[in-house]
N, C-alpha and C. Protein backbone atom coordinates (compact mmCIF):
# COMPACT_ATOMS: atom_id res chain seq x y z
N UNK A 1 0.87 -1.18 0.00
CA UNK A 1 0.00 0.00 0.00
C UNK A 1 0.90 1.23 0.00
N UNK A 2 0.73 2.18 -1.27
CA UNK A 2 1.16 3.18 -0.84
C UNK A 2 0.35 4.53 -1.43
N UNK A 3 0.65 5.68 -1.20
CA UNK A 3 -0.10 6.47 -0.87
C UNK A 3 -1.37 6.71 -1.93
N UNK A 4 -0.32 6.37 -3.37
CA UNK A 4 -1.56 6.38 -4.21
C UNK A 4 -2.63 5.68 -4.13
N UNK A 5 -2.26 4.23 -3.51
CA UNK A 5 -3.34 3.49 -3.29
C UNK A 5 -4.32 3.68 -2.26
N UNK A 6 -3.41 4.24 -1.07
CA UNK A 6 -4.28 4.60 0.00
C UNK A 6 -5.60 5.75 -0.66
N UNK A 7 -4.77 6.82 -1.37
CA UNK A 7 -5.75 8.22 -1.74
C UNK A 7 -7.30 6.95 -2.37
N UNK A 8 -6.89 6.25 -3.24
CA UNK A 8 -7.66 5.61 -3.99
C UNK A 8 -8.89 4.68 -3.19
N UNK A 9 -8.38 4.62 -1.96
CA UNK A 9 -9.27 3.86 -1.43
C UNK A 9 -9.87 4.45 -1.04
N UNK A 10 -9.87 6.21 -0.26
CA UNK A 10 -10.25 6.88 0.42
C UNK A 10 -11.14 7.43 -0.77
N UNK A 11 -11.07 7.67 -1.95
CA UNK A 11 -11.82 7.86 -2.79
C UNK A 11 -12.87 7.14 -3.00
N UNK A 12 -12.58 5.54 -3.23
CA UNK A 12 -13.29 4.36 -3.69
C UNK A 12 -14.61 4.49 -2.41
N UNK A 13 -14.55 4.81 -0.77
CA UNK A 13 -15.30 4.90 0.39
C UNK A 13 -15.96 5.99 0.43
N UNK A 14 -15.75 7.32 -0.26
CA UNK A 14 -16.45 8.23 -0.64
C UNK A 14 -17.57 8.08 -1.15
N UNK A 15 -16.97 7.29 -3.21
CA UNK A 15 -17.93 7.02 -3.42
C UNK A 15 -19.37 5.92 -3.02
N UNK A 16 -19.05 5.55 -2.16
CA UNK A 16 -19.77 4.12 -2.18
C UNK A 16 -20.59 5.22 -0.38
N UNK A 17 -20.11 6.38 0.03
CA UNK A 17 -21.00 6.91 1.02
C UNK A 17 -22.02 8.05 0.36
N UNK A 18 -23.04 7.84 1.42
CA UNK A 18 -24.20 9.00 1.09
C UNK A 18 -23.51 9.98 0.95
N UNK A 19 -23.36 10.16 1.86
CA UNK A 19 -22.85 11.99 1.73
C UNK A 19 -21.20 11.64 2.33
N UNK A 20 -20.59 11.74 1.02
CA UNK A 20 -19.43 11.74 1.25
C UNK A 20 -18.26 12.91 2.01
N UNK A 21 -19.17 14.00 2.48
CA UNK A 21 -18.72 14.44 3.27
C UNK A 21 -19.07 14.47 5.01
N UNK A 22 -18.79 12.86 4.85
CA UNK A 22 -19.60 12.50 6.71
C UNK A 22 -18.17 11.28 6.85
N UNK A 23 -17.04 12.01 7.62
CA UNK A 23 -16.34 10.79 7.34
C UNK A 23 -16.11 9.88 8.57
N UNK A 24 -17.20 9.57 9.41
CA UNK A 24 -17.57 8.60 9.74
C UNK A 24 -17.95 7.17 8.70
N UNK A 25 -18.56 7.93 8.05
CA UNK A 25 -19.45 6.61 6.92
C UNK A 25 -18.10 6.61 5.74
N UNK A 26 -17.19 7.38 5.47
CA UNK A 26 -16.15 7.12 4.55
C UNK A 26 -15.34 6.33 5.48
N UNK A 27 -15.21 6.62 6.84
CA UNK A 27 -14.08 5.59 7.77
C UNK A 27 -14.59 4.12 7.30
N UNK A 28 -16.04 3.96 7.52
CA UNK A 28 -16.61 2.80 7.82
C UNK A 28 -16.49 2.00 6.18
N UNK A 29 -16.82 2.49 5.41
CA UNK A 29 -16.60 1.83 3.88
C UNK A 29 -15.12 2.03 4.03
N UNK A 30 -14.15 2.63 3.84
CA UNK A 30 -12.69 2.30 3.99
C UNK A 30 -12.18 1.35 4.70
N UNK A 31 -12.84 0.72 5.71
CA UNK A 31 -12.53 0.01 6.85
C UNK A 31 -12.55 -1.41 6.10
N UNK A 32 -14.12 -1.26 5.49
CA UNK A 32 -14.47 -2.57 4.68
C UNK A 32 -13.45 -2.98 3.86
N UNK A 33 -13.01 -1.65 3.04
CA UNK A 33 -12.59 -1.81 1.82
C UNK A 33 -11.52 -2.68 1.57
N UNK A 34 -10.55 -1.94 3.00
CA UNK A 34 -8.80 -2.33 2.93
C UNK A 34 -9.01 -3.67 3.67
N UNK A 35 -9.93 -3.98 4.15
CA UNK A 35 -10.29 -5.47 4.92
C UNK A 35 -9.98 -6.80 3.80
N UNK A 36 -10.34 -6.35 2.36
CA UNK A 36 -10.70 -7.18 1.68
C UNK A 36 -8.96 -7.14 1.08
N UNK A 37 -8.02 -6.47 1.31
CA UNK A 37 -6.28 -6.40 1.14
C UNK A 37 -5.67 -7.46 2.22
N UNK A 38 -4.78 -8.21 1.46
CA UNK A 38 -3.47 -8.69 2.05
C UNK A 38 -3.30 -8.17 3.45
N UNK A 39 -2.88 -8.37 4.46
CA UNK A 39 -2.84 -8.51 5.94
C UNK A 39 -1.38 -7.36 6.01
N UNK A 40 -0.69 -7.67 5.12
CA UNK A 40 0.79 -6.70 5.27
C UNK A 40 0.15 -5.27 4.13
N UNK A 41 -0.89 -5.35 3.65
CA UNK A 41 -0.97 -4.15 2.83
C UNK A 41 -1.69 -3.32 3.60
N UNK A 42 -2.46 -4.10 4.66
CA UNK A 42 -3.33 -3.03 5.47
C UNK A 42 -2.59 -2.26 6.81
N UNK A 43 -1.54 -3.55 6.92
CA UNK A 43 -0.52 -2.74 7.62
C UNK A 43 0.40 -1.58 7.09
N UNK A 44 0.31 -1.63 6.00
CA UNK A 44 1.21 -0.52 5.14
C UNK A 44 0.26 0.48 5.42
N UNK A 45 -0.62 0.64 5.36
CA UNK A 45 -1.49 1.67 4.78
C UNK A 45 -1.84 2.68 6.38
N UNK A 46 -1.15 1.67 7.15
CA UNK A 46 -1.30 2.57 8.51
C UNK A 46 -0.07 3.24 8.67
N UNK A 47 1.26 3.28 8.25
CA UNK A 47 1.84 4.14 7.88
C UNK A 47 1.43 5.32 6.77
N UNK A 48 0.75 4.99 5.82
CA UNK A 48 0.23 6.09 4.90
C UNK A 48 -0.04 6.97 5.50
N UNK A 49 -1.31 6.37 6.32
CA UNK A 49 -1.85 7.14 6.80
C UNK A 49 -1.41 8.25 7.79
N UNK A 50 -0.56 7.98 8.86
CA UNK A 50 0.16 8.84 9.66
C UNK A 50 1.05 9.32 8.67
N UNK A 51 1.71 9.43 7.75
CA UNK A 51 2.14 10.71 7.19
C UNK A 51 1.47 11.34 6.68
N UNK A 52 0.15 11.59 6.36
CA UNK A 52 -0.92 12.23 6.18
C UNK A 52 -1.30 13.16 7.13
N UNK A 53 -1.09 12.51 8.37
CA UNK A 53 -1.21 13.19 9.25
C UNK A 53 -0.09 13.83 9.87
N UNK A 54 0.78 13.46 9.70
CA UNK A 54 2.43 14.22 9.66
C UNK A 54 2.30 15.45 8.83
N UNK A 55 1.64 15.18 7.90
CA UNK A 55 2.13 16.25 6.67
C UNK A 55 1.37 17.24 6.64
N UNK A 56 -0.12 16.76 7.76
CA UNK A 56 -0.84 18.20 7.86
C UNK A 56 -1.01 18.50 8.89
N UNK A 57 0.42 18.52 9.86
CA UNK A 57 0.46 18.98 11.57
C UNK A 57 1.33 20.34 11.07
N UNK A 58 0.00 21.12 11.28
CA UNK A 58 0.60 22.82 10.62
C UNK A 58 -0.05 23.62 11.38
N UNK A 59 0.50 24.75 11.87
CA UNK A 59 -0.39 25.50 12.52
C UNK A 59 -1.45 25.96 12.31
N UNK A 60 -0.85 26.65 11.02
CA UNK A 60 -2.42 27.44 10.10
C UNK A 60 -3.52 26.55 10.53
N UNK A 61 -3.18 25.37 9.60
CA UNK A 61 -4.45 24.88 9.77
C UNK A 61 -5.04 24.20 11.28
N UNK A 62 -4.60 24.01 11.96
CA UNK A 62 -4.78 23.90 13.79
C UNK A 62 -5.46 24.96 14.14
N UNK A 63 -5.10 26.67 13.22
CA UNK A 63 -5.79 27.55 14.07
C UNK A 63 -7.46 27.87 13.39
N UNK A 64 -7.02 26.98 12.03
CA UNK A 64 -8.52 26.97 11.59
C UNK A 64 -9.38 26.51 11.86
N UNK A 65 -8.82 24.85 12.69
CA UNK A 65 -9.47 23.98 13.22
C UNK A 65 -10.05 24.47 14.13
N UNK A 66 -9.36 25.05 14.74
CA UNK A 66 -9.61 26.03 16.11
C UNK A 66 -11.09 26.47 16.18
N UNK A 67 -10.99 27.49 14.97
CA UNK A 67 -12.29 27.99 15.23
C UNK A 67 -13.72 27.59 14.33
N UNK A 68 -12.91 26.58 13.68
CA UNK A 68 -14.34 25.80 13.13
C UNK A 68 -14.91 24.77 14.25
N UNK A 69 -14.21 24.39 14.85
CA UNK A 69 -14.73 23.49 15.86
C UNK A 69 -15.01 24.09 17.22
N UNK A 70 -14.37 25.62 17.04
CA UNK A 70 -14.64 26.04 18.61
C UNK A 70 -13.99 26.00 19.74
N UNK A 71 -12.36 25.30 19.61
CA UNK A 71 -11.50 24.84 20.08
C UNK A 71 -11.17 24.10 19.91
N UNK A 72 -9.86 23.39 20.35
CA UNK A 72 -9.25 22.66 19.14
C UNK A 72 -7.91 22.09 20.12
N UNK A 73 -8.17 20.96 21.20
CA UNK A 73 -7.32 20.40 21.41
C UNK A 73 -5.89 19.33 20.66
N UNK A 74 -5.10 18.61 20.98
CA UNK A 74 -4.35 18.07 20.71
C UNK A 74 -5.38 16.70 19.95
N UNK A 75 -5.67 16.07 20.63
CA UNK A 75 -6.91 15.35 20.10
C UNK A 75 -7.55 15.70 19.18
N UNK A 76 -8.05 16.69 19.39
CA UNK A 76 -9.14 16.99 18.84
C UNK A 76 -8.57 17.92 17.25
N UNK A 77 -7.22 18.26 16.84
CA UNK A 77 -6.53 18.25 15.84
C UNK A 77 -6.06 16.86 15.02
N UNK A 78 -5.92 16.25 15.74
CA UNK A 78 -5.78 14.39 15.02
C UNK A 78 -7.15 14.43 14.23
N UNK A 79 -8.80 14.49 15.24
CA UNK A 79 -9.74 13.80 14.85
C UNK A 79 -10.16 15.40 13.40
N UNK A 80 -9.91 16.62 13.81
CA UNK A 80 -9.89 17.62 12.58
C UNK A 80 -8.86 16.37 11.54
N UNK A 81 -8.07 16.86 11.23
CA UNK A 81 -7.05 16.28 10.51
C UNK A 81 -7.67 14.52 9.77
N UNK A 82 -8.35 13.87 10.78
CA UNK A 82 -8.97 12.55 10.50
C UNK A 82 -9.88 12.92 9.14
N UNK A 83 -10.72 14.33 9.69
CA UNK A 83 -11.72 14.50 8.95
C UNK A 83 -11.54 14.87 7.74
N UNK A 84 -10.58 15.65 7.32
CA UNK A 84 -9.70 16.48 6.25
C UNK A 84 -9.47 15.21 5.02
N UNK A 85 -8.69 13.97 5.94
CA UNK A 85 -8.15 13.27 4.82
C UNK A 85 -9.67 11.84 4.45
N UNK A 86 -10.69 12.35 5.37
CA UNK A 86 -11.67 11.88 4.36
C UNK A 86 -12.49 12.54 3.51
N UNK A 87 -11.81 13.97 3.46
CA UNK A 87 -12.42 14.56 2.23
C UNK A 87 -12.05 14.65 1.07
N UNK A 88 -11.28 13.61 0.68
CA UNK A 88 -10.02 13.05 -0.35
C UNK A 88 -9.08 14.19 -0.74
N UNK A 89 -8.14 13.63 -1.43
CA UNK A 89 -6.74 13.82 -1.53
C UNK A 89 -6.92 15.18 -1.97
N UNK A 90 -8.00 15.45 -3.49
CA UNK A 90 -7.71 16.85 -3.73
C UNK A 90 -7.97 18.03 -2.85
N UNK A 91 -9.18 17.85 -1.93
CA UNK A 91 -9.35 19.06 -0.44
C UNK A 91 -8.31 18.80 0.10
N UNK A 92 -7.77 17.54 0.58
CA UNK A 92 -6.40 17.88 1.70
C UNK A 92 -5.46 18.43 0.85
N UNK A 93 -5.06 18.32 -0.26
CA UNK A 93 -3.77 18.64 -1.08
C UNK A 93 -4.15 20.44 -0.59
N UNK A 94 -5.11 20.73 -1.07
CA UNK A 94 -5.56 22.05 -1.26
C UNK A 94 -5.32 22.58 -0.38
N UNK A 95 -6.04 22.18 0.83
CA UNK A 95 -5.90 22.76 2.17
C UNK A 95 -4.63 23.07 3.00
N UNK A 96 -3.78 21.82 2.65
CA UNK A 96 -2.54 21.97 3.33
C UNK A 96 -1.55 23.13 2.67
N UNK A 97 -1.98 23.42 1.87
CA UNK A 97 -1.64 24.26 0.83
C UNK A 97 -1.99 25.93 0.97
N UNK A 98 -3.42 25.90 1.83
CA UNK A 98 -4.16 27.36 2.08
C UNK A 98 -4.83 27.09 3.00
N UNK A 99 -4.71 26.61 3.93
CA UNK A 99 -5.77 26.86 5.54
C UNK A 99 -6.83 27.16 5.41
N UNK A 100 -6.88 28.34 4.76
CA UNK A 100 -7.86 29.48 4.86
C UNK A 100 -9.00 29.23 3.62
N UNK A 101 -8.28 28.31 2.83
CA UNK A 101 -9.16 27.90 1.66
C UNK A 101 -10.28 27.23 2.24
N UNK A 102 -10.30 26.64 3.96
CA UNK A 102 -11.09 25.88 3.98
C UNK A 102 -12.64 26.69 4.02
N UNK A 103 -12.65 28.14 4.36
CA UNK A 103 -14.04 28.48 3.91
C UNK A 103 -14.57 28.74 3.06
N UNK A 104 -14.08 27.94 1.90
CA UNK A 104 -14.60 28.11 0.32
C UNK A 104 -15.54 26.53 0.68
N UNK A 105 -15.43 25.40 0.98
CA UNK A 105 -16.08 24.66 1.39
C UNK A 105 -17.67 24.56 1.73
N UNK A 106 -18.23 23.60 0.76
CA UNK A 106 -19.70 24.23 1.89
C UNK A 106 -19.81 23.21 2.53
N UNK A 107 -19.27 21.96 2.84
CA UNK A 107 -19.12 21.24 4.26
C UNK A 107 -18.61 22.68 5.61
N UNK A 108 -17.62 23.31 5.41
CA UNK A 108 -17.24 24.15 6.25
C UNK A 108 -18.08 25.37 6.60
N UNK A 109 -18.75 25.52 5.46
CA UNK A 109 -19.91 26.78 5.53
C UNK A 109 -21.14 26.04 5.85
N UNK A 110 -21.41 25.15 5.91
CA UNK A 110 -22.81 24.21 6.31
C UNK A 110 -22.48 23.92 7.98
N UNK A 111 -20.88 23.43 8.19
CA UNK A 111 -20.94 23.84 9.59
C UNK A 111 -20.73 24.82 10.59
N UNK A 112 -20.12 25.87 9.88
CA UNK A 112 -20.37 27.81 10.26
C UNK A 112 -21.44 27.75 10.63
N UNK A 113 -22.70 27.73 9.57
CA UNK A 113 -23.97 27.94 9.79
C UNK A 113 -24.51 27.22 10.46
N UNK A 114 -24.34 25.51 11.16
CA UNK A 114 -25.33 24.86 11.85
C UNK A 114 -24.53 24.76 13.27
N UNK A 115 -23.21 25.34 13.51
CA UNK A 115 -22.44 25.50 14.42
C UNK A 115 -21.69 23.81 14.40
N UNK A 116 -21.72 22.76 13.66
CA UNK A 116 -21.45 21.92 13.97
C UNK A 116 -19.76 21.54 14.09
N UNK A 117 -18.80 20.39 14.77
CA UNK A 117 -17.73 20.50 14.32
C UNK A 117 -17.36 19.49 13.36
N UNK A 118 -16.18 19.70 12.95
CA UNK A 118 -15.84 18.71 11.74
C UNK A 118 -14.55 17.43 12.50
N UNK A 119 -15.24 15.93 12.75
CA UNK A 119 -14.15 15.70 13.33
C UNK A 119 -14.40 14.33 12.78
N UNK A 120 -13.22 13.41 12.40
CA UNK A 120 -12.77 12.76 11.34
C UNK A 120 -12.15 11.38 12.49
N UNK A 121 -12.37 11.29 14.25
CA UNK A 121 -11.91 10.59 14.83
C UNK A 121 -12.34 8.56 14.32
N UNK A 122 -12.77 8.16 13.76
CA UNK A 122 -13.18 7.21 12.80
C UNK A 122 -12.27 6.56 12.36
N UNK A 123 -11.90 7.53 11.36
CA UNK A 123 -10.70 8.04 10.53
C UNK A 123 -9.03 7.17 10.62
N UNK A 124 -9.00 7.64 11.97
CA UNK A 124 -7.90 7.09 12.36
C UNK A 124 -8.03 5.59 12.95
N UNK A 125 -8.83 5.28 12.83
CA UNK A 125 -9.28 3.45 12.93
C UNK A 125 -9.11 2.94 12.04
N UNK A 126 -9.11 3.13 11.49
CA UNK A 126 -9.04 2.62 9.69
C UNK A 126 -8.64 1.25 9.73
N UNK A 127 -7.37 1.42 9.61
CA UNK A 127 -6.13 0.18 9.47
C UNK A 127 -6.23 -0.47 10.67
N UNK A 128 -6.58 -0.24 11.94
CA UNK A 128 -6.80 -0.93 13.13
C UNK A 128 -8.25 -1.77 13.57
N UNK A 129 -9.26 -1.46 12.35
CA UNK A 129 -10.17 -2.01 12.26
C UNK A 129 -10.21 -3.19 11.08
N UNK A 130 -9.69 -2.51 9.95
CA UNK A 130 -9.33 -3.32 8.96
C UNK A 130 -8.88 -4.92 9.13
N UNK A 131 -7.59 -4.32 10.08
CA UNK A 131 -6.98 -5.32 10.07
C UNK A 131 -7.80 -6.17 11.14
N UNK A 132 -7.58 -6.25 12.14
CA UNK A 132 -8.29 -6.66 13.35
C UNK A 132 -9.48 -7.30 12.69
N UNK A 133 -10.43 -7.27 11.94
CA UNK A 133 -11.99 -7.86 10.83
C UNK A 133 -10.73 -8.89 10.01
N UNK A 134 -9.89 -8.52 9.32
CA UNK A 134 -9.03 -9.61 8.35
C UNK A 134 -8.35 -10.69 8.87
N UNK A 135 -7.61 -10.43 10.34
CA UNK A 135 -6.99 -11.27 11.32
C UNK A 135 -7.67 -12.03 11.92
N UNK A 136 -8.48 -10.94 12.64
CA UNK A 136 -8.98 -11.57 14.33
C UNK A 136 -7.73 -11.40 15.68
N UNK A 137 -6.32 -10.08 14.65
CA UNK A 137 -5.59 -9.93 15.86
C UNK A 137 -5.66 -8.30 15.89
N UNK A 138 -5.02 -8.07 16.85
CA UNK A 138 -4.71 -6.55 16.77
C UNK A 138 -3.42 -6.54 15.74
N UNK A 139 -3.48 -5.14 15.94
CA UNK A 139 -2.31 -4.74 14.79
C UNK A 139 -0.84 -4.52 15.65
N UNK A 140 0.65 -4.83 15.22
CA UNK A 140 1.74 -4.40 16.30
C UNK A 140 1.56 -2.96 16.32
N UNK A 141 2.22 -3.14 17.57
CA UNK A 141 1.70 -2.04 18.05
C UNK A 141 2.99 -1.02 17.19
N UNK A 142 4.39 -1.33 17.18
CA UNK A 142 5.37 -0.86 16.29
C UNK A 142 4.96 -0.89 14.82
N UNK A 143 4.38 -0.97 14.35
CA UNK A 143 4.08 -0.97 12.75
C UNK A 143 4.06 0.46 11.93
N UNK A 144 3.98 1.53 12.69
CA UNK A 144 4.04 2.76 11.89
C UNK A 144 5.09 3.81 13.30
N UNK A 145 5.48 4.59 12.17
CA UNK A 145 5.95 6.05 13.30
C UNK A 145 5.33 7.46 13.06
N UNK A 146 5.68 8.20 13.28
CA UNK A 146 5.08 9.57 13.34
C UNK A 146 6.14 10.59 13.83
N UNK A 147 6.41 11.02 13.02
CA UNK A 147 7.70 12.56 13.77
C UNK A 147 7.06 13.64 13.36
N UNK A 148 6.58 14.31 14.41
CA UNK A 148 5.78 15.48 13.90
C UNK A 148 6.43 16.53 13.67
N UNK A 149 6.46 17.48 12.52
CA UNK A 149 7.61 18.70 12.77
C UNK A 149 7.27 19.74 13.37
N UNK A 150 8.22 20.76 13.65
CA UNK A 150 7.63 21.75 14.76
C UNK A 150 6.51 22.75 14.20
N UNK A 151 6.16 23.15 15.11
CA UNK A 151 5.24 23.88 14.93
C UNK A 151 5.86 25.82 14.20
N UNK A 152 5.51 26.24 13.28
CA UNK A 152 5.94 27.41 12.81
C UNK A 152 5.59 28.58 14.02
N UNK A 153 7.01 29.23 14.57
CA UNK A 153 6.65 29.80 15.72
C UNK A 153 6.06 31.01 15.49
N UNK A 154 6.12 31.56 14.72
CA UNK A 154 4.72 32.57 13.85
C UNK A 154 3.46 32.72 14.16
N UNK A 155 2.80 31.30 14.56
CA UNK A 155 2.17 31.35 14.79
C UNK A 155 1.51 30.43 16.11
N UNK A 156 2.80 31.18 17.19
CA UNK A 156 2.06 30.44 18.25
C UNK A 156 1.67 32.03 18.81
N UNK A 157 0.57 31.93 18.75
CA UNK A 157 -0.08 32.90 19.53
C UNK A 157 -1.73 32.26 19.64
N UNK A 158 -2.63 32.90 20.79
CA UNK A 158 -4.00 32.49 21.14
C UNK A 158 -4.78 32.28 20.22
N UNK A 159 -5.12 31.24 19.62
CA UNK A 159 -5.70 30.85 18.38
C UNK A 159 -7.67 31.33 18.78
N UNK A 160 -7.88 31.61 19.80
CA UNK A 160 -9.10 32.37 20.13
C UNK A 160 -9.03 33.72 19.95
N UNK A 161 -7.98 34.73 19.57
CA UNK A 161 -7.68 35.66 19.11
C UNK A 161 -8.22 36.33 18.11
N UNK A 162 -9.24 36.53 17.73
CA UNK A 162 -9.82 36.80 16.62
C UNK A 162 -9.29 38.01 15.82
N UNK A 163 -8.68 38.76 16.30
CA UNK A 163 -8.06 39.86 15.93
C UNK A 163 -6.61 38.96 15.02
N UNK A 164 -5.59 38.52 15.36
CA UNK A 164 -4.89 37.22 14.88
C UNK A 164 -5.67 36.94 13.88
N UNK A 165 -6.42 35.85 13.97
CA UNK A 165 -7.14 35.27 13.06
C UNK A 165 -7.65 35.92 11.78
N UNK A 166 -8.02 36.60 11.94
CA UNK A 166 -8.53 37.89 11.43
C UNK A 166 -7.17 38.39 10.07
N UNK A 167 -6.52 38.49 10.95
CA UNK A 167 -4.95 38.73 10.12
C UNK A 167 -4.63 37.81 9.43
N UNK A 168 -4.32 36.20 10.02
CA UNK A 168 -3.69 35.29 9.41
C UNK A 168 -4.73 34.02 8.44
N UNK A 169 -5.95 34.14 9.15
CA UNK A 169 -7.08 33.36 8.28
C UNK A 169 -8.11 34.79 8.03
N UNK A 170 -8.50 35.31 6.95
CA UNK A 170 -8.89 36.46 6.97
C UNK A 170 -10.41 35.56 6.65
N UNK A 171 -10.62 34.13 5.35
CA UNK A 171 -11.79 33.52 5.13
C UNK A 171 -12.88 32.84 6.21
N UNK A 172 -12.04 32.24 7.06
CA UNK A 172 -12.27 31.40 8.33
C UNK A 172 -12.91 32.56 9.22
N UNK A 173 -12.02 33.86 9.71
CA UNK A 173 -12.31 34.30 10.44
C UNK A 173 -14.16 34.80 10.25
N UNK A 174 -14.22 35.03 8.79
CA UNK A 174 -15.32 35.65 8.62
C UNK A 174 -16.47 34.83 9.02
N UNK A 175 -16.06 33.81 7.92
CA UNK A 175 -16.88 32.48 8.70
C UNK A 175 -17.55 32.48 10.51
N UNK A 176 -16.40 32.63 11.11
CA UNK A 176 -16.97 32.21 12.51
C UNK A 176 -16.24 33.67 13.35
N UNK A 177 -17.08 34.82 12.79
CA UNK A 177 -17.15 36.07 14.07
C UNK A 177 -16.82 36.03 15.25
N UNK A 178 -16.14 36.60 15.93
CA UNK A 178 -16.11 36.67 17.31
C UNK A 178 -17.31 36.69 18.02
């Protein structure tokens, strides 16, 4: 498994969900999907996956998370981030790319408006469900790593800051007013 294949599957669970922007129900068809893969491919794919999530541990977008969800713990940036990469490859490419792009979205403007948050915790089951349905074991627990890089010190400041925000997500901010 590698990433292209992973994107492809995350695609393939899209299509096969109602509303493919619920990625609970994309976790759950992905889960199926990679179930029906080789036992070492579903283990691959749990490395994919954490550099996915490596690759979008960024502030910007943490402080967007921030205020689309209303706050935005350590956790609760994994399960953002969960949610991101079930909105397939071309929104995450995009996003990781412009933060701020995310209020062009009308998943993101559907949850502005209904106050809801966007959280993708599912997501990160994937390969630990997969596999575990294909086995009947758990997965090692060593099978993937994660080195997160630092955080851009630019932007460590109070991500409840709206004035900040305001500056550095000018789309987002509008989105969700002080």
């Amino acid at each position: 498994m590698d990433n292209e294949r992973f994107w492809h599957l995350i695609e393939q669970a899209r299509r096969l969900a109602a509303d493919p922007t619920d990625a609970e129900e994309v976790a759950g068809h992905a889960t199926t999907l990679l179930t029906d893969h080789p036992p070492t491919e579903i283990l691959q794919a749990e490395q994919v996956l954490w550099d996915l999530m490596t690759a979008s541990y960024l502030a910007p977008l943490w402080a967007a998370a921030y205020q689309i969800n209303g706050g935005c713990s350590d956790d609760g940036f994994d399960y953002f981030r969960g949610w991101l990469i079930a909105q397939g490859r071309a929104i995450f490419e995009q996003v990781i790319k412009d933060p701020d792009g995310l209020a062009d979205f009308p998943a993101v403007q559907l949850a502005a408006a209904e106050g809801w948050d966007l959280d993708g915790e599912a997501v990160l089951s994937i390969v630990w469900n997969a596999y575990q349905a294909a086995t009947g074991s758990e997965p090692p627990a060593d099978n993937f790593t994660i080195r997160y890089p630092e955080l851009d010190p630019e932007w460590d400041f109070d991500f409840g800051d709206h004035e900040c925000i305001a500056r550095y997500l000018p789309r987002i901010a509008a989105l969700y007013p002080a």
